[in-house]
C-alpha atoms as a PDB file:
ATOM      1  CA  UNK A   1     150.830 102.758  68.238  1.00  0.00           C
ATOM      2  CA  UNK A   2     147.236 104.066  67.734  1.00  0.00           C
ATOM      3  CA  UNK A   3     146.527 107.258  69.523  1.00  0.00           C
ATOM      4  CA  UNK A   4     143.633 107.368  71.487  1.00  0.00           C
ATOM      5  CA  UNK A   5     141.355 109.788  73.245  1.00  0.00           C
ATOM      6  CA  UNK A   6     138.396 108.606  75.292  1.00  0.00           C
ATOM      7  CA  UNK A   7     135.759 110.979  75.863  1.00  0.00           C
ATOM      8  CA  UNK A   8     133.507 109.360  78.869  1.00  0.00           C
ATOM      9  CA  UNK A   9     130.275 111.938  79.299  1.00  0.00           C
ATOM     10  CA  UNK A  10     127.258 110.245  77.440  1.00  0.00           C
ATOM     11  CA  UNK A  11     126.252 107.215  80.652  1.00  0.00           C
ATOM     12  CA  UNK A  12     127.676 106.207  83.925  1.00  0.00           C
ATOM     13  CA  UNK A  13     130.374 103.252  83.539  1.00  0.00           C
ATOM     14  CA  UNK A  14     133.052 101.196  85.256  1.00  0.00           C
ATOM     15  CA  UNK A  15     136.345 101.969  84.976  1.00  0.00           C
ATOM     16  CA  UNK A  16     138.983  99.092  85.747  1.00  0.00           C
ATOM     17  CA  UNK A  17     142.368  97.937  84.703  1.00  0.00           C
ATOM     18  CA  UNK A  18     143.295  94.347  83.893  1.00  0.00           C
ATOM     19  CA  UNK A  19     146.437  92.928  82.093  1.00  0.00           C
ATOM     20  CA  UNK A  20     147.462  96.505  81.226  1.00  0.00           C
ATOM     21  CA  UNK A  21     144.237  97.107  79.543  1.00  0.00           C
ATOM     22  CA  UNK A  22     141.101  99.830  80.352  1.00  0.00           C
ATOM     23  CA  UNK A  23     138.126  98.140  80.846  1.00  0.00           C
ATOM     24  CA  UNK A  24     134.919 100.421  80.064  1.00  0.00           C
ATOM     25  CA  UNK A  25     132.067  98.332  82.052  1.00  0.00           C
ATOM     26  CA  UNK A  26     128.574  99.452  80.265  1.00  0.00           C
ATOM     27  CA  UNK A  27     125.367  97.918  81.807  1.00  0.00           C
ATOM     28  CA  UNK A  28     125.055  95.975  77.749  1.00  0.00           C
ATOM     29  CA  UNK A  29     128.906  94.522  79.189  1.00  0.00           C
ATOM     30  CA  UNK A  30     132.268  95.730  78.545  1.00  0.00           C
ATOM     31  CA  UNK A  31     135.620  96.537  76.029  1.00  0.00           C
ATOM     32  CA  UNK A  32     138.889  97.345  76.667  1.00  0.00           C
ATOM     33  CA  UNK A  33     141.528  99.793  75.377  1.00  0.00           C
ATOM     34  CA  UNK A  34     145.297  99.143  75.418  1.00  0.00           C
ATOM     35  CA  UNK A  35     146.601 101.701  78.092  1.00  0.00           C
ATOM     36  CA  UNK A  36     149.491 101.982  75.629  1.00  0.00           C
ATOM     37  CA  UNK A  37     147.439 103.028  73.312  1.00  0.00           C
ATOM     38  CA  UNK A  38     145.213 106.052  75.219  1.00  0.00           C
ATOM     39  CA  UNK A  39     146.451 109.430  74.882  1.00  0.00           C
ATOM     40  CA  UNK A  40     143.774 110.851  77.274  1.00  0.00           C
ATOM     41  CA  UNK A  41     141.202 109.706  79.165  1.00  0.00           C
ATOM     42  CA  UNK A  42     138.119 112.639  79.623  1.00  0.00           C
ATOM     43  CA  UNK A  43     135.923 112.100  82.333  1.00  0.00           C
ATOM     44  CA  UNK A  44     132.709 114.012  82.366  1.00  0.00           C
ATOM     45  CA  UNK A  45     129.577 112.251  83.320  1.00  0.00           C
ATOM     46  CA  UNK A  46     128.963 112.493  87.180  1.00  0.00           C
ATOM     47  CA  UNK A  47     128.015 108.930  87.703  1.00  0.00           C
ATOM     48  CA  UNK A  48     131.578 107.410  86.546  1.00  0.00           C
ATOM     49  CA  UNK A  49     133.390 105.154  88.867  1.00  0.00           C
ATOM     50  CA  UNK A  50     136.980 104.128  88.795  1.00  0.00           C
ATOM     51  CA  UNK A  51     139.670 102.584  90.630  1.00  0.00           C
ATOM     52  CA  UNK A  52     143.394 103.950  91.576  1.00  0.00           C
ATOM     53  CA  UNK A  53     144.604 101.493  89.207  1.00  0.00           C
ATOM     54  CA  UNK A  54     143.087 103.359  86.266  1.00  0.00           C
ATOM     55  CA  UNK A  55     144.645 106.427  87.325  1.00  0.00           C
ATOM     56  CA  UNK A  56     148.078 104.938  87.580  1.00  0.00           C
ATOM     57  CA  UNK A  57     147.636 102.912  84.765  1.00  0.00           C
ATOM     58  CA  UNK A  58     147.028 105.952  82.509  1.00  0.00           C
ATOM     59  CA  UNK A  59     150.223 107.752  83.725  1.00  0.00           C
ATOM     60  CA  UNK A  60     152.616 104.928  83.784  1.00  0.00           C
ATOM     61  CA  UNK A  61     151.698 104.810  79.643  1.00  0.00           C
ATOM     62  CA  UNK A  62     152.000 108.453  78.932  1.00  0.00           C
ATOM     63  CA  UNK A  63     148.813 109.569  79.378  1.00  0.00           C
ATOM     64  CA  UNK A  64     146.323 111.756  80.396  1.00  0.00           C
ATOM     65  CA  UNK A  65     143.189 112.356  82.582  1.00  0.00           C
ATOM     66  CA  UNK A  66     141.151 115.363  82.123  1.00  0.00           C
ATOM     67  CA  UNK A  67     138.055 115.822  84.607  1.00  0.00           C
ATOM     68  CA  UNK A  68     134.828 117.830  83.901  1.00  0.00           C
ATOM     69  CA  UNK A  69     132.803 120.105  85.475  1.00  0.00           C
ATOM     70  CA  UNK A  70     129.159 119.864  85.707  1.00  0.00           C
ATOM     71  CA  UNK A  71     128.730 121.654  82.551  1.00  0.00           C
ATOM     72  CA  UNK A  72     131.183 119.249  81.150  1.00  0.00           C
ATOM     73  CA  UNK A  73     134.201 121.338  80.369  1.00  0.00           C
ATOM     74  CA  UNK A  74     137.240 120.210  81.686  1.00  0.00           C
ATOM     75  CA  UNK A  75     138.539 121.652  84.704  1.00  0.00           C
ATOM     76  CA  UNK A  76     141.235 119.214  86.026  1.00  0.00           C
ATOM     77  CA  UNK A  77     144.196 117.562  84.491  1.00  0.00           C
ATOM     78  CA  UNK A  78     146.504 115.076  85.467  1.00  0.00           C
ATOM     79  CA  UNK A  79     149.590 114.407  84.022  1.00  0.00           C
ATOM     80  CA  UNK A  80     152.487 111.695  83.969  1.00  0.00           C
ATOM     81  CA  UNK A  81     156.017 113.136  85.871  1.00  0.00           C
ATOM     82  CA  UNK A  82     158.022 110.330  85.421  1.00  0.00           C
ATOM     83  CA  UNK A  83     158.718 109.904  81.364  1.00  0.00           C
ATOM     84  CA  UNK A  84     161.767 111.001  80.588  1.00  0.00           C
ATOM     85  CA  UNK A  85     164.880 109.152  81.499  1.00  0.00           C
ATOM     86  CA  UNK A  86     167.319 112.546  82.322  1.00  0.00           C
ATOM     87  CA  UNK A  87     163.814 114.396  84.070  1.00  0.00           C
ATOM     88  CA  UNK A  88     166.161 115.994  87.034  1.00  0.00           C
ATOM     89  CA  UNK A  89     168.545 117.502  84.526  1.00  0.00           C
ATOM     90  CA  UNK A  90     165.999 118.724  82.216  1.00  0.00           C
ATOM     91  CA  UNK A  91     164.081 120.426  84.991  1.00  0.00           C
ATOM     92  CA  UNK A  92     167.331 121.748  86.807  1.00  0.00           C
ATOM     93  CA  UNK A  93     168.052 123.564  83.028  1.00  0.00           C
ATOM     94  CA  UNK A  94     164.448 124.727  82.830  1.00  0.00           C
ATOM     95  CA  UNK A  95     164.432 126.449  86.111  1.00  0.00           C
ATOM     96  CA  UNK A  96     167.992 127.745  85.644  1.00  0.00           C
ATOM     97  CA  UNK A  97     167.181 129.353  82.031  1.00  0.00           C
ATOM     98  CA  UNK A  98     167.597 133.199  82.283  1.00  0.00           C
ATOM     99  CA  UNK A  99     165.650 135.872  81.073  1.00  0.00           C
ATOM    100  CA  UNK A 100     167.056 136.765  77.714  1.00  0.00           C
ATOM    101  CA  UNK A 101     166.561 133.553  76.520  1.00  0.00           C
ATOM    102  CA  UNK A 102     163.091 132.637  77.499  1.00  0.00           C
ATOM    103  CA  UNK A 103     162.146 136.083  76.223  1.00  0.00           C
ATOM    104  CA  UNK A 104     163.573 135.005  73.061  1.00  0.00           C
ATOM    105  CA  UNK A 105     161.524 131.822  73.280  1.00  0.00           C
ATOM    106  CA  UNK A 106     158.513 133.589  73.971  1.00  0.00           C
ATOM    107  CA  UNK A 107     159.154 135.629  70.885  1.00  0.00           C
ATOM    108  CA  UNK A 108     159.380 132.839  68.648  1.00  0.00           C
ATOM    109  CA  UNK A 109     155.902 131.451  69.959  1.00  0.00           C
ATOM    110  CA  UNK A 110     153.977 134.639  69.446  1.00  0.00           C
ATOM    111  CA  UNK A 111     155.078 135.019  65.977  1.00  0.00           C
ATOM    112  CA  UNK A 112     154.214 131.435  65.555  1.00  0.00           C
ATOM    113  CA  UNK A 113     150.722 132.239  66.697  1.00  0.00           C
ATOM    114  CA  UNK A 114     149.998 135.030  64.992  1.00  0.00           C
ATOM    115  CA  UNK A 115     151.474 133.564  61.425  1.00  0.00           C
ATOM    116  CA  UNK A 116     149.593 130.638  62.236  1.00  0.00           C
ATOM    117  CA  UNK A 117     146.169 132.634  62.718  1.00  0.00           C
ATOM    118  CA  UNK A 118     147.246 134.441  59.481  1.00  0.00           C
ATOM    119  CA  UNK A 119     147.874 131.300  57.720  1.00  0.00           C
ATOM    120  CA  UNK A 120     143.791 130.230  59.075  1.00  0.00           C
ATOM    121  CA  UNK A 121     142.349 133.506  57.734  1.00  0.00           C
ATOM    122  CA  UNK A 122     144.098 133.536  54.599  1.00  0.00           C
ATOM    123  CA  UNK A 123     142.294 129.912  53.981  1.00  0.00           C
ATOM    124  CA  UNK A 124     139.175 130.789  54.673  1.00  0.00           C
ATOM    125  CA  UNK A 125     139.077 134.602  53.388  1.00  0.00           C
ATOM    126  CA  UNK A 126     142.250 134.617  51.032  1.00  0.00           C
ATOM    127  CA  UNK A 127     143.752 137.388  53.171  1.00  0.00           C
ATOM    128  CA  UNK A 128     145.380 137.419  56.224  1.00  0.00           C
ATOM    129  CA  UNK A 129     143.895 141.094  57.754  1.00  0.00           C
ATOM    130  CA  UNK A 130     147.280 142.758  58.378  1.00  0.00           C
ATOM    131  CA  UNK A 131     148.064 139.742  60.737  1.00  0.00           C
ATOM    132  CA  UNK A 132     151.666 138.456  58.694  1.00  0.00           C
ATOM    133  CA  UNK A 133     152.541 142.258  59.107  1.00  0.00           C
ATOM    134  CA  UNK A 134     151.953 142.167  62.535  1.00  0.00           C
ATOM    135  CA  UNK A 135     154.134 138.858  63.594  1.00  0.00           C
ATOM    136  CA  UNK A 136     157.315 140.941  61.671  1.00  0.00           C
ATOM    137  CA  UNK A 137     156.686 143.419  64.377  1.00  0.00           C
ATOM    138  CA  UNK A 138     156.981 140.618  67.600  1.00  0.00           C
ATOM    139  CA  UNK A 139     160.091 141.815  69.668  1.00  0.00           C
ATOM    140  CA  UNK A 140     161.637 139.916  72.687  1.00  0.00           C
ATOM    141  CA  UNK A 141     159.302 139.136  75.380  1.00  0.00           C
ATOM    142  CA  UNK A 142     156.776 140.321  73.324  1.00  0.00           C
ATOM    143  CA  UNK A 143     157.082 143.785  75.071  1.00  0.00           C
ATOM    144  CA  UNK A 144     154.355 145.523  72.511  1.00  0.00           C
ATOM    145  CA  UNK A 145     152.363 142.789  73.126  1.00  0.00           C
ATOM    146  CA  UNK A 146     151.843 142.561  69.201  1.00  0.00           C
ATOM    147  CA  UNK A 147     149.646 138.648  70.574  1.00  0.00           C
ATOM    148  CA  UNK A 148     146.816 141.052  71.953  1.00  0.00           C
ATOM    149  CA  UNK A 149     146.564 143.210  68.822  1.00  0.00           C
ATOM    150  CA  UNK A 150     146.452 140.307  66.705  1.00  0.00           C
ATOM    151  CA  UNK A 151     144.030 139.134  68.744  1.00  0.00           C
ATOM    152  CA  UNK A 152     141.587 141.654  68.293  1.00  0.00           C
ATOM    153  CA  UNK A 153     142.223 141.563  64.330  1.00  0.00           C
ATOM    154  CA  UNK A 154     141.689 137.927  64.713  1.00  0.00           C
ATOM    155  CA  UNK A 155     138.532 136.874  66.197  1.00  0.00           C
ATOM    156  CA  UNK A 156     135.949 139.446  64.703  1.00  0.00           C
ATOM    157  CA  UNK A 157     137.595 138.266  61.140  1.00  0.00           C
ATOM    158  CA  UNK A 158     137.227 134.615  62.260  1.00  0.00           C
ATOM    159  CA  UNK A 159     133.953 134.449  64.394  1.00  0.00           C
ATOM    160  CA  UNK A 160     132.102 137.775  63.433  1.00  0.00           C
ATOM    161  CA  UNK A 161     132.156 141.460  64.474  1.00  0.00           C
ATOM    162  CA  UNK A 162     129.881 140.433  67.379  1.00  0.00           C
ATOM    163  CA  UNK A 163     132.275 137.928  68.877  1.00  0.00           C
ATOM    164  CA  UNK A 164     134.080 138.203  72.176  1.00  0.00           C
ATOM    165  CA  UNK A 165     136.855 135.823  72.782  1.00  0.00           C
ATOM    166  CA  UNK A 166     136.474 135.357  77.141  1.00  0.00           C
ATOM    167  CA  UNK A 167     137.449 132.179  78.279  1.00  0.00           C
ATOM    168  CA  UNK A 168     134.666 131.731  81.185  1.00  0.00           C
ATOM    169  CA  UNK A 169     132.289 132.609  78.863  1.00  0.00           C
ATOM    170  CA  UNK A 170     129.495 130.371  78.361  1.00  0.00           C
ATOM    171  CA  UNK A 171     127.949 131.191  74.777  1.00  0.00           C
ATOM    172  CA  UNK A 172     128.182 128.519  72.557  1.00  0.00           C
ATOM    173  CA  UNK A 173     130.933 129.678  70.667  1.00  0.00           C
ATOM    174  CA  UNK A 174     133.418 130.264  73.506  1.00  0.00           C
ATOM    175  CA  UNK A 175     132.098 126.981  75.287  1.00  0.00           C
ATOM    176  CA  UNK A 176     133.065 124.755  71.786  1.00  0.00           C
ATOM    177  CA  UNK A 177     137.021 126.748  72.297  1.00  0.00           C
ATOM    178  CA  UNK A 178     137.657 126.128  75.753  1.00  0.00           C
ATOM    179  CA  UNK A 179     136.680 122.424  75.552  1.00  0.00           C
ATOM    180  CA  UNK A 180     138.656 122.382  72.118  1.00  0.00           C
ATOM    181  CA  UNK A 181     141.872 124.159  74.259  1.00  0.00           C
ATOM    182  CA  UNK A 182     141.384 122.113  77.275  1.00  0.00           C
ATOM    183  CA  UNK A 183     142.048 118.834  75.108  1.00  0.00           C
ATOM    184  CA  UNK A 184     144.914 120.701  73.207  1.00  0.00           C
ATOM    185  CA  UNK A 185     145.965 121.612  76.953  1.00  0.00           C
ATOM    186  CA  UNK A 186     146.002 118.034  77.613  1.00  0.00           C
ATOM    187  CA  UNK A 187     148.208 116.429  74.323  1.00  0.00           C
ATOM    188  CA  UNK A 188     150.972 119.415  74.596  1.00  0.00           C
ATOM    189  CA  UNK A 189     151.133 118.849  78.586  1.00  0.00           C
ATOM    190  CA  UNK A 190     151.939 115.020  78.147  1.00  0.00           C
ATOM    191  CA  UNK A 191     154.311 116.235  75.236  1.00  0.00           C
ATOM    192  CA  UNK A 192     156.105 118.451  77.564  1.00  0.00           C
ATOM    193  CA  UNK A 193     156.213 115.369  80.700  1.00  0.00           C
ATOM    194  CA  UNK A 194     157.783 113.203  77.544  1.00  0.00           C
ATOM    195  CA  UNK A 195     160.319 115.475  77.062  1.00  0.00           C
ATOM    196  CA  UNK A 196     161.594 115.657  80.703  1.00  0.00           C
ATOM    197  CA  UNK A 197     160.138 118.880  81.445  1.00  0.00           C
ATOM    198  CA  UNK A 198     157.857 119.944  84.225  1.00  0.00           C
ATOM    199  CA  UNK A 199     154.651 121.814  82.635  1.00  0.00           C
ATOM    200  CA  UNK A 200     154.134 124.407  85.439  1.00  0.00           C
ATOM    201  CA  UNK A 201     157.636 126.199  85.037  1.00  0.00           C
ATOM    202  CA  UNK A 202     156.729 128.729  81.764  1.00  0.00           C
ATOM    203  CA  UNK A 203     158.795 130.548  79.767  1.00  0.00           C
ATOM    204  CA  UNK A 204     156.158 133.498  79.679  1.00  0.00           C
ATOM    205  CA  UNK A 205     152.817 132.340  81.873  1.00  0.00           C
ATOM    206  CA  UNK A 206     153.826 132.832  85.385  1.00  0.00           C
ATOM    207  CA  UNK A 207     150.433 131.944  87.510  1.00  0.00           C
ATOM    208  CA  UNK A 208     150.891 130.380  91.293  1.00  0.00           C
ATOM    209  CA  UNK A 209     147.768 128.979  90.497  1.00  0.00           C
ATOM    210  CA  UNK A 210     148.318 127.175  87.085  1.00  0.00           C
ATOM    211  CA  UNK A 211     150.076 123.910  87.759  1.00  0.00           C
ATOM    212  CA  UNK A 212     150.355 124.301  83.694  1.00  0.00           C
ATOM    213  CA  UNK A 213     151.858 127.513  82.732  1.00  0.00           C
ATOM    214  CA  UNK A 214     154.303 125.650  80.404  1.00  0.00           C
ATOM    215  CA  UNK A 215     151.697 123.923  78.565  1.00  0.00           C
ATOM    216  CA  UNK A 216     149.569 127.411  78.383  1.00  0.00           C
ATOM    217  CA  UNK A 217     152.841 128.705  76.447  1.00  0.00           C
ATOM    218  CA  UNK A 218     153.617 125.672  74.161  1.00  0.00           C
ATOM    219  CA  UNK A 219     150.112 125.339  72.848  1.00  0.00           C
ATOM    220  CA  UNK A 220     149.724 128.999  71.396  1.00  0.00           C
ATOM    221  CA  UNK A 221     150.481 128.631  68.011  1.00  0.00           C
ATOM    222  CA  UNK A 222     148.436 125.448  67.926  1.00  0.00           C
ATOM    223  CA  UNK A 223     145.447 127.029  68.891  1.00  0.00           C
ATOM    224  CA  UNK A 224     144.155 127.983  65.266  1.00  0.00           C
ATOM    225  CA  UNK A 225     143.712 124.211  64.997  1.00  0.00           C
ATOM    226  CA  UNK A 226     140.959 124.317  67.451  1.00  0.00           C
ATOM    227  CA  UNK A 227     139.175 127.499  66.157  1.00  0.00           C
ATOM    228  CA  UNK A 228     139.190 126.084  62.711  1.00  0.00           C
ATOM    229  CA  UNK A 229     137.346 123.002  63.694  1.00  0.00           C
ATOM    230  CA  UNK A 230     134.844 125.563  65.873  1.00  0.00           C
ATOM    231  CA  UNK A 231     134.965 127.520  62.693  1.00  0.00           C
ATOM    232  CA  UNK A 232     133.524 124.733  60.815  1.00  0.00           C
ATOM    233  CA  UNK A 233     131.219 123.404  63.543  1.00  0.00           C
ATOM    234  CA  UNK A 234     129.415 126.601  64.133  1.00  0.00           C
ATOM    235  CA  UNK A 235     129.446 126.777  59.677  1.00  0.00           C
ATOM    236  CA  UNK A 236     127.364 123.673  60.114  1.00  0.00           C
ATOM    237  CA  UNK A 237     125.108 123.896  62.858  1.00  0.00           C
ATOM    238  CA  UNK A 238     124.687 127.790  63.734  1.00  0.00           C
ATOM    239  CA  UNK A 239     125.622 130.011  66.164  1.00  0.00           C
ATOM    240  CA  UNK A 240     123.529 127.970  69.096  1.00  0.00           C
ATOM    241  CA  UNK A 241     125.675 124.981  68.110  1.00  0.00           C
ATOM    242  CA  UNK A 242     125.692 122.430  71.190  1.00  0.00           C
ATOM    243  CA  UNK A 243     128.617 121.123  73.285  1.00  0.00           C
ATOM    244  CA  UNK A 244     127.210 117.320  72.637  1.00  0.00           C
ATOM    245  CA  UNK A 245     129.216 113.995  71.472  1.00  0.00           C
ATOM    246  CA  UNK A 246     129.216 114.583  67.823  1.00  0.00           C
ATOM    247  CA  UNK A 247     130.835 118.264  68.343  1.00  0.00           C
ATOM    248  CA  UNK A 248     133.214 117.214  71.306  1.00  0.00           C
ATOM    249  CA  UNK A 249     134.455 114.459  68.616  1.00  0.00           C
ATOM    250  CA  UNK A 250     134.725 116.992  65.659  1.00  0.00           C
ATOM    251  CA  UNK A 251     137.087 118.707  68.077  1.00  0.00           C
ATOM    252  CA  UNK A 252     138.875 115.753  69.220  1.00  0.00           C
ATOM    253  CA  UNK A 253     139.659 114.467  65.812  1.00  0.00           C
ATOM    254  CA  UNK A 254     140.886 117.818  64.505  1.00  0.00           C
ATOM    255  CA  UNK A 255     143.029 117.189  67.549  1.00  0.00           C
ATOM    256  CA  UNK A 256     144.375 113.656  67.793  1.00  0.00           C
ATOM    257  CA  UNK A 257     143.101 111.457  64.953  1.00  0.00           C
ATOM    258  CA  UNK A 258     144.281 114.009  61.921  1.00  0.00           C
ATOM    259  CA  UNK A 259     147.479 113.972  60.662  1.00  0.00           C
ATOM    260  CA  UNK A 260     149.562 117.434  59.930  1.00  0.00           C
ATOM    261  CA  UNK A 261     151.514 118.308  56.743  1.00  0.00           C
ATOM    262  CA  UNK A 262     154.918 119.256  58.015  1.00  0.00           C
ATOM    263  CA  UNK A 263     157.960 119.342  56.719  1.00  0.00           C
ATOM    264  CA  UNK A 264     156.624 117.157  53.957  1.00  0.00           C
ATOM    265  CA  UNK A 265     156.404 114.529  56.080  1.00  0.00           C
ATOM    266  CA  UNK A 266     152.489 114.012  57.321  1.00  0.00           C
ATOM    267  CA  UNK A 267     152.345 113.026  61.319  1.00  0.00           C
ATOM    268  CA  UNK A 268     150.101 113.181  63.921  1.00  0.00           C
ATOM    269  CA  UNK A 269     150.147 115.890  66.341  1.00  0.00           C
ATOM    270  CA  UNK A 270     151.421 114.447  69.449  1.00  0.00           C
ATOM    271  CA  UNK A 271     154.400 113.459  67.308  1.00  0.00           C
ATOM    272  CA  UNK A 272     154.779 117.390  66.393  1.00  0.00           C
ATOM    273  CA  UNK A 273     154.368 118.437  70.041  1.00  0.00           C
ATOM    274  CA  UNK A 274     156.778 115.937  71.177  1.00  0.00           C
ATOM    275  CA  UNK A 275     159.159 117.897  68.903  1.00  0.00           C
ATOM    276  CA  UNK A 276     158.436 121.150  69.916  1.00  0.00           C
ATOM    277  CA  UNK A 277     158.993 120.123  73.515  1.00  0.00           C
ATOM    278  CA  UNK A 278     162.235 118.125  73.060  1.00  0.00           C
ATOM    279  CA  UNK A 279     163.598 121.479  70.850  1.00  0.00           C
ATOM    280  CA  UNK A 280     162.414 123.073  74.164  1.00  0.00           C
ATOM    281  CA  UNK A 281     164.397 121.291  76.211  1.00  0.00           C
ATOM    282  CA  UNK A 282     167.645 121.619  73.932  1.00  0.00           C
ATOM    283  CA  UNK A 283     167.352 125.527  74.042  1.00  0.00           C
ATOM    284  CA  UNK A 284     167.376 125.070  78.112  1.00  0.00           C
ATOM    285  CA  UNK A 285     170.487 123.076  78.077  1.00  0.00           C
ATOM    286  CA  UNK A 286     172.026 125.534  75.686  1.00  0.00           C
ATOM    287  CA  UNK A 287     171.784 123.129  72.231  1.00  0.00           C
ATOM    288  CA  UNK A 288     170.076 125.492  70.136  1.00  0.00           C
ATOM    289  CA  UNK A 289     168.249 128.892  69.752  1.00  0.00           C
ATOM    290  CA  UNK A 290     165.412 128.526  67.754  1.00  0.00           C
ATOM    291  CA  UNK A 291     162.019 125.998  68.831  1.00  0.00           C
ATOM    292  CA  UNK A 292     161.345 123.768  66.459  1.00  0.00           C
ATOM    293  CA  UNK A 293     156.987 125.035  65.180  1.00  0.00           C
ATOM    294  CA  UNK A 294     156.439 123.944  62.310  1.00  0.00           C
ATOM    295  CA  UNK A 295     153.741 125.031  59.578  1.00  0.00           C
ATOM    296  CA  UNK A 296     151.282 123.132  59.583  1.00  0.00           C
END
């Protein structure tokens, strides 16, 4: 099956569904898209119109719909709940999980991150600015919160001394990450809904607010994929480097169209995710200790 991801922000179009197919109605006439085949569905221009049957078309396939803002970063996502066949007893595990263990979960993930930024700056720079040292020093829970000095190691190496990593921030740099994040947001979410798991219980973000906490804690050490690919785009086009269609697909192919050395096997990253989420859900029911987050 081809993985797809349909960004929808350049014109106003139709959105239908007919014989399990997305029709995209354009004023020059229409195509369709296999709903099997669509990963996520991005809606940003104001003028688009679609029908319920598009919205439970995508879900009843496995995907996702991500809505935009008038600025055209995402600020809604909807997600499938009904993919896995033992959902109930995978949730009733995830909500029952104590402490310990999801502080042991959450310490695998931040030394995941961190190597993972390491393993980014060592490409680019040949060093990895103290950052492998740092991961060895992760504890449960991440109690010395070891992510946060990373962090600030990280970015000024990465993005320049004069950097500031602040997720409302609308600078062209920081707008480039959080539409990058909010489609990485997206594939790990539906990863997490395949595995039977519902992506607002987290093992570490706890936010009565965020209907995705789970998803927030899943995609950390993928993250470095998305500020590699900003990275590069801002490398290209300097620092004033434009949220348009060519960048939005740069980041959407470093997302969903390239395939990941892992393992020595090479798969796309949904197929990784989906891993990581099912290893998830085998530490909640007591199968194993350790996530499965791979090198990429």
């Amino acid at each position: 099956m081809e993985e797809r991801f349909i960004d929808l922000s350049e014109e106003a179009v139709g959105l239908t569904v007919r014989l399990d197919q997305l029709v995209i109605k354009r004023e020059q006439g229409e195509h369709t898209v296999p709903l099997e085949d669509l990963a996520a569905l991005v809606i940003s221009h104001p003028a688009i119109h679609l029908s319920q049957a598009v919205l439970a078309g995508v879900a009843s396939h496995g995907g996702c719909v991500i809505v935009c803002d008038d600025k055209r970063l995402p600020i809604g996502l909807m997600l499938p709940i009904t993919a896995h066949y033992v959902q109930s007893e995978n949730i009733a595990a995830q909500v029952e999980a104590p402490a310990p263990l999801k502080k042991q979960l959450w310490k695998q993930v931040v030394r995941a991150k961190i190597l993972a930024q390491a393993r980014l700056l060592h490409l680019q720079f040949g060093r990895d600015f103290g950052l492998v040292r740092l991961a060895e020093q992760v504890k449960s829970g991440d109690t010395g919160n070891v992510e946060a000095q990373a962090s600030r190691a990280y970015w000024p190496a990465l993005l320049g001394t004069q950097f500031r990593r602040i997720p409302g921030a609308t600078d062209p740099a920081n707008r480039l990450l959080n539409y990058g994040y909010a489609v990485l947001r997206g594939v790990v979410g539906r990863a997490i809904c395949a595995a039977g798991l519902h992506p607002s219980i987290g093992i570490h973000h706890h936010n009565r607010y965020d209907a995705f906490c789970l998803a927030d804690d899943l995609m950390e050490p993928f993250r470095p994929l998305v500020d590699a690919a900003v990275r590069e785009i801002l490398l290209e086009n300097g620092s004033e480097a434009p949220l348009d269609k060519e960048t939005k697909a740069v980041l959407i192919s470093a997302l969903i169209s390239k395939r990941f050395e892992a393992e020595g096997e090479a798969r796309l990253l949904f197929d990784l995710l989906s891993r990581v989420a099912a290893s998830l859900a085998q530490a909640f029911a007591g199968e194993r200790k350790k996530l499965y987050l791979p090198e990429l």
